[in-house]
Protein backbone atom coordinates (compact mmCIF):
# COMPACT_ATOMS: atom_id res chain seq x y z
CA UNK A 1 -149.60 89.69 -10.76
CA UNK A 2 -148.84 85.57 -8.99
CA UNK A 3 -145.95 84.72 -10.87
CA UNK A 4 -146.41 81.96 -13.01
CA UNK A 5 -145.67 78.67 -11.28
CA UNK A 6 -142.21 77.31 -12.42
CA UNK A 7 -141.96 74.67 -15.34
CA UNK A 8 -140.39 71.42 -14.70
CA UNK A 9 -137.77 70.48 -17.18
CA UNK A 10 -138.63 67.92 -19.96
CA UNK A 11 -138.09 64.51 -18.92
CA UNK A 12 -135.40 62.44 -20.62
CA UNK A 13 -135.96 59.55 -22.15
CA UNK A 14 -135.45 56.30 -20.57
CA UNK A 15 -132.35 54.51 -21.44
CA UNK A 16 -132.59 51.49 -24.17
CA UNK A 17 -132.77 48.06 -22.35
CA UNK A 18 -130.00 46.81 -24.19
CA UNK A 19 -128.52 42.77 -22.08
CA UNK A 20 -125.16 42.12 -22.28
CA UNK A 21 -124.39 40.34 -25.50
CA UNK A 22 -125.18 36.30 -24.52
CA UNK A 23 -121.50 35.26 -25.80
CA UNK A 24 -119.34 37.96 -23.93
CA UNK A 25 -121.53 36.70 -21.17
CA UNK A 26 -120.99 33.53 -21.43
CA UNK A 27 -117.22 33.48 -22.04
CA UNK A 28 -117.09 35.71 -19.25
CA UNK A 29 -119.07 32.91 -16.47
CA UNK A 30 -116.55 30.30 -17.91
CA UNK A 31 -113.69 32.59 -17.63
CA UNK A 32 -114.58 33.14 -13.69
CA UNK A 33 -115.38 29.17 -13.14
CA UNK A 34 -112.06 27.98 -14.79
CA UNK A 35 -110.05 30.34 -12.35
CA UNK A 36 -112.09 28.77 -10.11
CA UNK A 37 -110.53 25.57 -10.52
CA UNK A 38 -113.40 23.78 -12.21
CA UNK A 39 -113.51 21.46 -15.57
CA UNK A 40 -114.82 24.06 -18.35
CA UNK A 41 -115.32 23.36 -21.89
CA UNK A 42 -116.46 26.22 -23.70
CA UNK A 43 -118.50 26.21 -26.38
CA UNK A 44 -120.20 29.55 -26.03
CA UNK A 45 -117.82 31.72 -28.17
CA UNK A 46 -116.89 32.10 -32.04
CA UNK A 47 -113.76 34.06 -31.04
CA UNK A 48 -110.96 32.02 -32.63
CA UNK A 49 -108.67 30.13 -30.56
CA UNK A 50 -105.66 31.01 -33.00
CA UNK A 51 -102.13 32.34 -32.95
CA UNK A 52 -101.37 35.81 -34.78
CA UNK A 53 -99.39 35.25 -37.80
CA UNK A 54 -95.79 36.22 -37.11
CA UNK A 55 -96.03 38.53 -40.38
CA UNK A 56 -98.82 40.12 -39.44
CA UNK A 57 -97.42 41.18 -35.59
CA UNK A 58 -94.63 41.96 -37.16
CA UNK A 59 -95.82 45.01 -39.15
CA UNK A 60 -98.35 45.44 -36.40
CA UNK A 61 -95.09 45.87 -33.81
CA UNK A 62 -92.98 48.04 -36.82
CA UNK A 63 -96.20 50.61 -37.24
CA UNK A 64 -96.80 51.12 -33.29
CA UNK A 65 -95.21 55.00 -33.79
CA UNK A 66 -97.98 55.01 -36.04
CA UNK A 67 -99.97 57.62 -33.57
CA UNK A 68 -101.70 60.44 -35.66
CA UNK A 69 -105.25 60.05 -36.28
CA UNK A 70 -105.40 60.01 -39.91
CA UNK A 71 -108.68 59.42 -41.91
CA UNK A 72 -112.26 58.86 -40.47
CA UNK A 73 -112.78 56.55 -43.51
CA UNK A 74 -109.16 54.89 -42.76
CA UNK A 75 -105.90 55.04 -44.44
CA UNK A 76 -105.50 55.25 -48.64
CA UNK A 77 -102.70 52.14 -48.50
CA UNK A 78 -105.99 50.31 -46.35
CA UNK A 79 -109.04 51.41 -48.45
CA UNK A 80 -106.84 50.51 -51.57
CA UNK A 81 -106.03 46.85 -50.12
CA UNK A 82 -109.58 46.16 -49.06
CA UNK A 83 -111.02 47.20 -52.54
CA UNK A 84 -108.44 44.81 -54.10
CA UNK A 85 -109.63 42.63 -52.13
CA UNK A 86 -113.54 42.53 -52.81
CA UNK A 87 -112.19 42.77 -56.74
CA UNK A 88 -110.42 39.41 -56.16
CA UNK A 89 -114.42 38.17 -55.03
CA UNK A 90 -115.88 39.72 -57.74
CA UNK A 91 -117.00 42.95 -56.27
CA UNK A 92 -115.04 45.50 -57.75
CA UNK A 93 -115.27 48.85 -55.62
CA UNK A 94 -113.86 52.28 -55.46
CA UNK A 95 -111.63 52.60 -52.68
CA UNK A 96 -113.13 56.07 -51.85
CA UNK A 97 -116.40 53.76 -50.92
CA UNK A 98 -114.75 51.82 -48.85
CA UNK A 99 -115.25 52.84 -44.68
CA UNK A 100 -112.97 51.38 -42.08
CA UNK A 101 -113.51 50.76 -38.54
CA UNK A 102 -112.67 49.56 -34.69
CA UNK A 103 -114.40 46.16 -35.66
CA UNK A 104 -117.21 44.88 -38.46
CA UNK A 105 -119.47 45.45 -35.18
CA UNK A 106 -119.19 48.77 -35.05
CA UNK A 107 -119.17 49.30 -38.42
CA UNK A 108 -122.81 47.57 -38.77
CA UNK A 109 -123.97 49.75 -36.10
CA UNK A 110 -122.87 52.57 -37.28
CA UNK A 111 -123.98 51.71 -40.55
CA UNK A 112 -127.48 50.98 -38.86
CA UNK A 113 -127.55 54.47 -37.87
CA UNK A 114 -126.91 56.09 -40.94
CA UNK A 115 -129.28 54.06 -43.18
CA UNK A 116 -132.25 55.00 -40.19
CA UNK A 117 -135.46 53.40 -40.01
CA UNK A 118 -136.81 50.00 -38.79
CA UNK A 119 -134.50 46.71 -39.13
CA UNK A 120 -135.65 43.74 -40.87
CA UNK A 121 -133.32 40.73 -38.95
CA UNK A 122 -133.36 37.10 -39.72
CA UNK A 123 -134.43 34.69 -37.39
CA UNK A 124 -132.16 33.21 -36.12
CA UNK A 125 -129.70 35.45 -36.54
CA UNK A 126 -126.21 36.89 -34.54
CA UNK A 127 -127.13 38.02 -31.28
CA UNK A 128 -125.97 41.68 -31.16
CA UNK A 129 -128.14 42.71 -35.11
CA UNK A 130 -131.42 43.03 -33.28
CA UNK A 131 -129.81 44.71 -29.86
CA UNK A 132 -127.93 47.64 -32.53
CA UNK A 133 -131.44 47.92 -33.73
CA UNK A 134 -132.62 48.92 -30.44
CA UNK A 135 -129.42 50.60 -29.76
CA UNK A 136 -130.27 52.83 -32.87
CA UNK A 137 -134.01 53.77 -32.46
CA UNK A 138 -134.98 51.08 -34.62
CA UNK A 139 -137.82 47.94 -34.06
CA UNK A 140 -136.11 44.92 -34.92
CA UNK A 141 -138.55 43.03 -37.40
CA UNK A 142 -137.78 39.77 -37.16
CA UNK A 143 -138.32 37.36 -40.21
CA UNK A 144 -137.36 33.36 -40.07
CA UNK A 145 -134.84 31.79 -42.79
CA UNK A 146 -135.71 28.78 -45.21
CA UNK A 147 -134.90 25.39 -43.35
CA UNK A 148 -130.79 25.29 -43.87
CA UNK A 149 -130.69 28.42 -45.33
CA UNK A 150 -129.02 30.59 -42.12
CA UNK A 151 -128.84 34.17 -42.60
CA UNK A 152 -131.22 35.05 -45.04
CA UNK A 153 -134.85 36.17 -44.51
CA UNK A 154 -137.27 33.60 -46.35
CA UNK A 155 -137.67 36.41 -49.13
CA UNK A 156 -141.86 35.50 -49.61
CA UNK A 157 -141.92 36.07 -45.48
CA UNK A 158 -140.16 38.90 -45.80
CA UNK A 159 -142.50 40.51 -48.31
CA UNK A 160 -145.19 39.90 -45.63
CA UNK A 161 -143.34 41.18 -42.64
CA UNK A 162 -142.39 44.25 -44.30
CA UNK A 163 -146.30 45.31 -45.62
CA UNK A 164 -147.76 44.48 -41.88
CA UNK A 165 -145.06 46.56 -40.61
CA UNK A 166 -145.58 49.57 -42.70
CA UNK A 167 -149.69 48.68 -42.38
CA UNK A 168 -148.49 49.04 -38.67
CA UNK A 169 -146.56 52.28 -39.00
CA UNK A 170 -142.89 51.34 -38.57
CA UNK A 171 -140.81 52.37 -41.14
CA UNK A 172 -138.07 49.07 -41.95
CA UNK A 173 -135.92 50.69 -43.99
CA UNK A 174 -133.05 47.92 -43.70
CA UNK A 175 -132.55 44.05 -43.95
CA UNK A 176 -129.26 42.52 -42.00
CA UNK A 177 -128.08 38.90 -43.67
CA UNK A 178 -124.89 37.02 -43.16
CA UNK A 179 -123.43 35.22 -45.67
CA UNK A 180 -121.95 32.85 -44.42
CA UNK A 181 -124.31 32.02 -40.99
CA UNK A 182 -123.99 32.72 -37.80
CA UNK A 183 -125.21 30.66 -35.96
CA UNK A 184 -126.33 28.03 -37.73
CA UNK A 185 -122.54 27.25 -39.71
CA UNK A 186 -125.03 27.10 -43.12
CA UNK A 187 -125.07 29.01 -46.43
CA UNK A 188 -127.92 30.16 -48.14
CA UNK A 189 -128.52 29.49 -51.16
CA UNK A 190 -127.29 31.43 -54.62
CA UNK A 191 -131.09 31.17 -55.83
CA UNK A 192 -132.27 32.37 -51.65
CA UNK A 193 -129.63 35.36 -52.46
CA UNK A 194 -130.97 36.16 -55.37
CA UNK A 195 -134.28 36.39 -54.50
CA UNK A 196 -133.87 38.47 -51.42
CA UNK A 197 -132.20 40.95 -53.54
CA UNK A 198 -135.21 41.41 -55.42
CA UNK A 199 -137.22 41.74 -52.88
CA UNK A 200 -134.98 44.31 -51.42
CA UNK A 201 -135.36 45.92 -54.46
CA UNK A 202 -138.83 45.75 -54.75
CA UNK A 203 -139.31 46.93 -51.13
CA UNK A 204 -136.82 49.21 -51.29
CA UNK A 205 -134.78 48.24 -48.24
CA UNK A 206 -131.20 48.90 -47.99
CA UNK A 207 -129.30 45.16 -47.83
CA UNK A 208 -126.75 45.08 -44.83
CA UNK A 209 -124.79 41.75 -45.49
CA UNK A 210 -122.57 40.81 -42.76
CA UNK A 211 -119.48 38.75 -44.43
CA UNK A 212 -117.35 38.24 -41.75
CA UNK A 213 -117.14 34.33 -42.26
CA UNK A 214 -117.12 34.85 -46.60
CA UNK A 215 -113.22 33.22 -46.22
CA UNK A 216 -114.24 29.65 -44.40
CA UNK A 217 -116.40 28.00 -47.10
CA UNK A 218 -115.44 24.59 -46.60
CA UNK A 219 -113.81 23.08 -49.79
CA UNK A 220 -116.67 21.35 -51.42
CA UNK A 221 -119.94 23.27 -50.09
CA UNK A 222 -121.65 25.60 -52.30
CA UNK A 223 -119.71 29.19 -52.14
CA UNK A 224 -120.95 31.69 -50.47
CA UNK A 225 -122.80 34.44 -52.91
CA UNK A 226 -122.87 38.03 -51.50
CA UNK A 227 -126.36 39.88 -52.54
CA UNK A 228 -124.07 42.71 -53.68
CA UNK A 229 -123.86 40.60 -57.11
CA UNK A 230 -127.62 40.95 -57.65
CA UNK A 231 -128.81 44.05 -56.03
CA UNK A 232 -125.36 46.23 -56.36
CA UNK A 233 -127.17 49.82 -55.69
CA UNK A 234 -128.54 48.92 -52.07
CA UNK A 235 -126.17 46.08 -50.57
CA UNK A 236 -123.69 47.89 -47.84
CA UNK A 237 -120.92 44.98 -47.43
CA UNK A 238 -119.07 44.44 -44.00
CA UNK A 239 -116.25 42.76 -42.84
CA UNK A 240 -113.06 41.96 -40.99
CA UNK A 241 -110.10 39.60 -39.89
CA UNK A 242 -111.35 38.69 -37.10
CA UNK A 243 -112.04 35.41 -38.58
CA UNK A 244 -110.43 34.02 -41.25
CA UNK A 245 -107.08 35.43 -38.83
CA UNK A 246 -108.67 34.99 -35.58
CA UNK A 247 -107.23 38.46 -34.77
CA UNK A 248 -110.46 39.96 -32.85
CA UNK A 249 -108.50 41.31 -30.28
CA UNK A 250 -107.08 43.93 -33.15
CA UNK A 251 -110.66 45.33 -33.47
CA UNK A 252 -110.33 46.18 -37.53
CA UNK A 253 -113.73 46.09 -40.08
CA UNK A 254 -114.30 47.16 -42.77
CA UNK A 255 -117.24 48.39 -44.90
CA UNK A 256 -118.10 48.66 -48.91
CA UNK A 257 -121.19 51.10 -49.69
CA UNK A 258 -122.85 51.04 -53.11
CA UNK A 259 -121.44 52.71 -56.35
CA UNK A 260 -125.02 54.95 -56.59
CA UNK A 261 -126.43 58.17 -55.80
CA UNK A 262 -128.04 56.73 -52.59
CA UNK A 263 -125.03 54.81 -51.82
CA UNK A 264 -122.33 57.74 -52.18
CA UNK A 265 -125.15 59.53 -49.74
CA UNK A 266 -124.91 56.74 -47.18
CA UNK A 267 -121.13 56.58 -47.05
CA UNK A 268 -120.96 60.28 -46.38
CA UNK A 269 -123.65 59.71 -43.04
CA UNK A 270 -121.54 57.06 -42.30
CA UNK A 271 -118.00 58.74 -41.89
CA UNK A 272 -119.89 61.40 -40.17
CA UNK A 273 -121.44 59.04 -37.90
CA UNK A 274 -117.35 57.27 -37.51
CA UNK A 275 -116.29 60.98 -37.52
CA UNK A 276 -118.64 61.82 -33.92
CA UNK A 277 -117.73 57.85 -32.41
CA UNK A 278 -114.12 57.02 -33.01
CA UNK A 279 -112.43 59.11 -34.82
CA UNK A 280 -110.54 56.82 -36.94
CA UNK A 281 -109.52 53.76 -36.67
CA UNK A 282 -106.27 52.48 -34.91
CA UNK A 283 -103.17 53.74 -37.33
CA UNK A 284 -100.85 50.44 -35.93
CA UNK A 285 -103.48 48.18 -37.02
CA UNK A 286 -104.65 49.87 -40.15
CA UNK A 287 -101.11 49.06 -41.36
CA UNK A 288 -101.38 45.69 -40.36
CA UNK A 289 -104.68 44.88 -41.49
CA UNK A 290 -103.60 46.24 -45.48
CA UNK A 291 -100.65 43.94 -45.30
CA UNK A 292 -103.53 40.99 -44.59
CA UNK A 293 -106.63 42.61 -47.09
CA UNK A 294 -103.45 42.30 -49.47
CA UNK A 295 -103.58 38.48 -49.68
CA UNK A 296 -99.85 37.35 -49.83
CA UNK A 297 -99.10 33.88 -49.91
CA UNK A 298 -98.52 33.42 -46.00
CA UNK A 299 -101.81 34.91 -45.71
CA UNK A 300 -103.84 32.81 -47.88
CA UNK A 301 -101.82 30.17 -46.59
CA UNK A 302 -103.07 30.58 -42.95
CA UNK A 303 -106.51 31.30 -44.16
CA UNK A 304 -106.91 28.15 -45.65
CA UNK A 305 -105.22 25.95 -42.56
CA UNK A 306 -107.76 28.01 -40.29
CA UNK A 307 -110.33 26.66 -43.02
CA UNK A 308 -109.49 23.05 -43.36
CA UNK A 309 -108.64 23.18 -39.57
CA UNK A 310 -112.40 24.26 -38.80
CA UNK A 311 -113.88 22.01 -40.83
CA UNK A 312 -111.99 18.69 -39.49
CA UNK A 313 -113.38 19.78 -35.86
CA UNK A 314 -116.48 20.85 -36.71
CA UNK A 315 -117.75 17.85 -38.77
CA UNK A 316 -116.18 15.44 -35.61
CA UNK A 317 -118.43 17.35 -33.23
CA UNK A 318 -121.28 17.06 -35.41
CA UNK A 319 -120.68 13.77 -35.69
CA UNK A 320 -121.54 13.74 -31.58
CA UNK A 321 -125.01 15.57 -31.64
CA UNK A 322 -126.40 13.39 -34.61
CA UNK A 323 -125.33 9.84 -32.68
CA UNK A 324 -127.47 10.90 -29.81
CA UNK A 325 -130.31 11.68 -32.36
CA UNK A 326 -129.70 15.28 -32.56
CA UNK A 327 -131.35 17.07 -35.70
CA UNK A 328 -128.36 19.11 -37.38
CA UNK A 329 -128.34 20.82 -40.88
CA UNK A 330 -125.14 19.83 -42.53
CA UNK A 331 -122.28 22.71 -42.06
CA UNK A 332 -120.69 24.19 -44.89
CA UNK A 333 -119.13 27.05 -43.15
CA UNK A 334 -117.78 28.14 -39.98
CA UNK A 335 -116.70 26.91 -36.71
CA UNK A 336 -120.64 26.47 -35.18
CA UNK A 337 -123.45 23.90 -34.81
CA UNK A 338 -127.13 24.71 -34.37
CA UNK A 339 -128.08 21.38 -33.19
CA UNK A 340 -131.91 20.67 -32.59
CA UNK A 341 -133.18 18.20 -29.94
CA UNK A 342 -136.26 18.16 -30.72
CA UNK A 343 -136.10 14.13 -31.11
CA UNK A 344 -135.29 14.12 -27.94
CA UNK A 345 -137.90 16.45 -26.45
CA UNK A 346 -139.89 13.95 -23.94
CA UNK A 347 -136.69 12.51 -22.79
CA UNK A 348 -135.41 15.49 -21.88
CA UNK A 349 -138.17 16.48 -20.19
CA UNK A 350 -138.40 13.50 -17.77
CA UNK A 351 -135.15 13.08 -17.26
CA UNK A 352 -133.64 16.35 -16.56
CA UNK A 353 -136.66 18.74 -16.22
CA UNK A 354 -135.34 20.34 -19.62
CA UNK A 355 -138.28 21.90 -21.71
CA UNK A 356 -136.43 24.11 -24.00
CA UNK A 357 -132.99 25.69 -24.90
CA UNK A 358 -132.39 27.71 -22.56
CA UNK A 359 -132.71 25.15 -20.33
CA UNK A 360 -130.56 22.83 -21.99
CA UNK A 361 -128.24 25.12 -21.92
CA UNK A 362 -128.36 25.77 -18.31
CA UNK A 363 -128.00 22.35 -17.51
CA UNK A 364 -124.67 21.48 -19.63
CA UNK A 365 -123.13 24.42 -18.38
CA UNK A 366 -123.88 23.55 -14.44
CA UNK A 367 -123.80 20.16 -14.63
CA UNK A 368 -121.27 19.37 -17.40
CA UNK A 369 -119.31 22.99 -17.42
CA UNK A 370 -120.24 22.67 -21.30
CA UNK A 371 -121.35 26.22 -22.27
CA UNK A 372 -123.07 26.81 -25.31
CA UNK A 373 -125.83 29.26 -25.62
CA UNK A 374 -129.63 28.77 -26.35
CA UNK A 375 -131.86 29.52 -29.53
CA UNK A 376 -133.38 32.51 -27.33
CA UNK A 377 -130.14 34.27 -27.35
CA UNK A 378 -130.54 34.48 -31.17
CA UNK A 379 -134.03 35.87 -31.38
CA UNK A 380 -135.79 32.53 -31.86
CA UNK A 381 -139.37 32.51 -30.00
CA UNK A 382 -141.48 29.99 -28.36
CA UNK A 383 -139.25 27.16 -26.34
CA UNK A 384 -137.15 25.45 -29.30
CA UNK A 385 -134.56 22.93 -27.92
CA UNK A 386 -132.08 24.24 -30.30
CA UNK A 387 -128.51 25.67 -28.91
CA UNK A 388 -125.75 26.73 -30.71
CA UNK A 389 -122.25 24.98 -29.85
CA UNK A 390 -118.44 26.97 -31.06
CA UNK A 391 -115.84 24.58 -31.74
CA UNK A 392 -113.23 27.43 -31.92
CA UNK A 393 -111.88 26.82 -28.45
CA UNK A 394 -110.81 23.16 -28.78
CA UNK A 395 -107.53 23.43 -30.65
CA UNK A 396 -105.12 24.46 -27.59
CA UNK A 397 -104.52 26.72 -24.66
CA UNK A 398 -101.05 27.88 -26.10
CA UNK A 399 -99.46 29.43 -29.09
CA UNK A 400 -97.22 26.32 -29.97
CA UNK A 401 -100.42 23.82 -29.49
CA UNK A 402 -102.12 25.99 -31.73
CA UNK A 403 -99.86 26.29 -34.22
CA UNK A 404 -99.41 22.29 -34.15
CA UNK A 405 -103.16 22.22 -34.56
CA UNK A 406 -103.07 24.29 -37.86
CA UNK A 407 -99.99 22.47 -38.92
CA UNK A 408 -101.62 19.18 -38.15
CA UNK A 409 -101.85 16.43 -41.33
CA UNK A 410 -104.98 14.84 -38.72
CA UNK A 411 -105.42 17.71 -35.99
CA UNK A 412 -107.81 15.11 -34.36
CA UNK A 413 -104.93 13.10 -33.54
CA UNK A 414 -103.76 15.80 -31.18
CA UNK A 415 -104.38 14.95 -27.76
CA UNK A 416 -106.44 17.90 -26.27
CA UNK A 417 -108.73 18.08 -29.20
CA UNK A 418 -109.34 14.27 -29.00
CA UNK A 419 -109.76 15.18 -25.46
CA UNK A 420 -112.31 18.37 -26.12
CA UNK A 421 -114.09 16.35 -29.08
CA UNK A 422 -114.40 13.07 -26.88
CA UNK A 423 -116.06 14.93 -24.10
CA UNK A 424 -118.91 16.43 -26.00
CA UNK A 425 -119.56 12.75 -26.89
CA UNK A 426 -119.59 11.73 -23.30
CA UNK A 427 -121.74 14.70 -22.23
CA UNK A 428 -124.02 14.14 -25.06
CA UNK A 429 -124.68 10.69 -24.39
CA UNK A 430 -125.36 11.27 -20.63
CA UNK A 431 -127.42 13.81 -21.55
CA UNK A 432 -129.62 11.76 -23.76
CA UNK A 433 -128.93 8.58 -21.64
CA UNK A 434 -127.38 6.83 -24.73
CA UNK A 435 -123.79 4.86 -24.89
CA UNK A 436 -121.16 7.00 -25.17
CA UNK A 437 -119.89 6.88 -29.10
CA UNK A 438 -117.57 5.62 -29.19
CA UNK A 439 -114.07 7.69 -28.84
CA UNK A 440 -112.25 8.56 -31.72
CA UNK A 441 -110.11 5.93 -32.91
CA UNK A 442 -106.39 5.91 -32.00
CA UNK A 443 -103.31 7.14 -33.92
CA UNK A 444 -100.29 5.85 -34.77
């Protein structure tokens, strides 16, 4: 007998498209043009342009014998810190629920992975929630938030995304919020919360809130509410001190799964899921990092100079979009702006050829060296002249001029923030082919 004709091997499945995320991208392109010798001012980023507490490098620098892996989950002295920690906010948890990682990102990814099924993202929303979708075998359903009301799924539009994608056959199993917003420097509101949790509920969706920016609140917005206070059960709570300590470069997150039968199931897929990607996290910084989810004075201290230091800059760059007629939600959290130039639309258009965001972005970056990054980047469709602008970089390019700027009485007094905040203005105004505002007025 012919023998049989040989079988090819199964092929493999293409990779995920996955782009590079838009503000590693972006920081990057300024990085390379500021070597370059050019005039940069970047506004692309929300990594905080902050010194390191001395406390907190020095029990970073005292633990770096620390080698051993320990944990998956990370260390009892951490886990016991961070529940503390969400007590102190009203969310008392079991340390044993409590899941630490290399970062909140990889946390919410991994936490993506372990919950399964389809992804139900805001819109707009932080550029890398939709691309971990992907990442995870998920379809990213994208729902749009009430008008100032960042981070939250409209709760009625969310109903109707999540029947016409089941009537389609995906299976969202998952809704991501952030509370506070990235990018849009808003907070949703306790009644928005409230009713997204039901409708969690009612849909039966796991809640992944993303609370990375819960410790800058300015003093006198609304607080922040986290949708584990009305939907307890199903709300998987993230997040970090990247933030409120500007110490990203220390990669620590951490992670608070629900006291309930599907909840204690989740946190054991997660730490199998950490268990398979990294291990545990990094021992030096785990000590660190439960020094800082401890909250001694120093630390709150810094926390709230990082706050009020925000919030100065912020509302003094906001200040520069709305004089040129920009359309800008009020901010109540954060270091960003989601500024919408909509107003200024036809001028844009005859002027500088500029029909949407991502073209306004292009232009201030290579005519101004302003980078900021479009709507597009954060899932919003159609050709919106919306961008989203970081003031995080403007408060020094050392240590000791940061320090002065979180030490500051006025920080806008400071020379290279005047500088920073008075050249938006000028941009701005070209840009819209206004006068300049005028600069901010002079110091003693």
């Amino acid at each position: 007998m012919p023998e049989p004709p040989p079988t090819s091997p199964p092929s493999a499945p293409a990779p995920v498209p996955v782009p590079m995320s838009a503000t590693l991208a972006a920081d990057e392109a300024l990085a390379r043009r500021r070597r370059a010798g050019e005039r940069v001012l970047s506004m692309a980023s929300g990594e905080i342009g902050l010194p390191v507490l001395p406390a907190l490098r020095d029990r970073l620098a005292a633990a770096a014998g620390e080698n051993a892996y320990g944990s998956v989950a990370g260390s009892p002295a951490l886990r016991k810190a961070v529940a503390g920690y969400w007590e102190r906010r009203g969310l008392a948890v079991d340390p044993g629920l409590v899941v630490a990682g290399p970062g909140s990102k990889s946390l919410l990814f991994a936490v993506l992975l372990a919950i399964g099924g389809d992804v139900i993202v805001p819109v707009p929303s932080w550029v890398s929630y939709a691309a971990q979708a992907r990442l995870a075998g998920a379809r990213p359903v994208p729902v749009p938030i009430l008008p100032g009301q960042g981070g939250v799924p409209d709760p009625d539009r969310l109903r109707e995304a999540v029947a016409d994608a089941r009537a389609a056959g995906q299976n969202p199993r998952a809704v991501v919020v952030t509370v506070p917003d990235n990018p849009t420097g808003t907070v949703a509101s306790a009644a928005t919360v409230r009713r997204l949790a039901a409708a969690a509920r009612e849909l039966d969706l796991v809640i992944v809130s993303d609370e990375i920016y819960g410790d800058l609140v300015y003093a006198g917005s609304d607080p922040a509410v986290s949708p584990a206070l009305h939907a307890p059960e199903r709300t998987v709570v993230t997040t970090g001190l990247t933030k409120n300590l500007a110490l990203g470069g220390w990669r620590t997150g951490v992670a608070r799964l629900p006291d309930s039968e599907p909840g204690r199931a989740l946190h054991t897929r997660l730490v199998a899921v950490a268990s398979q990607i990294w291990s545990s996290p990094p021992a030096p910084v785990q000590t660190a990092a439960a020094y800082a989810f401890g909250e001694p004075p120093e630390v709150v201290e810094r926390v709230a100079a990082s706050r009020r230091l925000h919030e100065k800059v912020v509302r003094a760059v906001a200040a520069r979009f709305t004089a040129v007629g920009a359309e800008l939600a009020p901010v109540a959290a954060t270091c960003y702006l989601y500024p919408d130039f909509e107003p200024l639309r036809e001028h844009l258009a005859a002027a500088h050829g500029v029909h949407d965001g991502d073209g306004l972005a292009g232009l201030l970056s290579e005519r101004y060296g302003v980078g900021v990054l479009p709507a597009s980047a954060f899932g919003e469709p159609g050709r919106p002249l919306r961008i989203r602008a970081a003031t995080s970089h403007f408060y020094g390019g050392t240590a000791e001029r940061q320090t002065e700027a979180l030490e500051a009485v006025d920080p806008l007094a400071l020379p290279w923030i005047r500088e920073s905040v008075d050249r938006v203005g000028e941009v701005l105004a070209d840009l819209a082919g206004a006068q300049a505002p005028a600069a901010l007025a002079p110091h003693p």
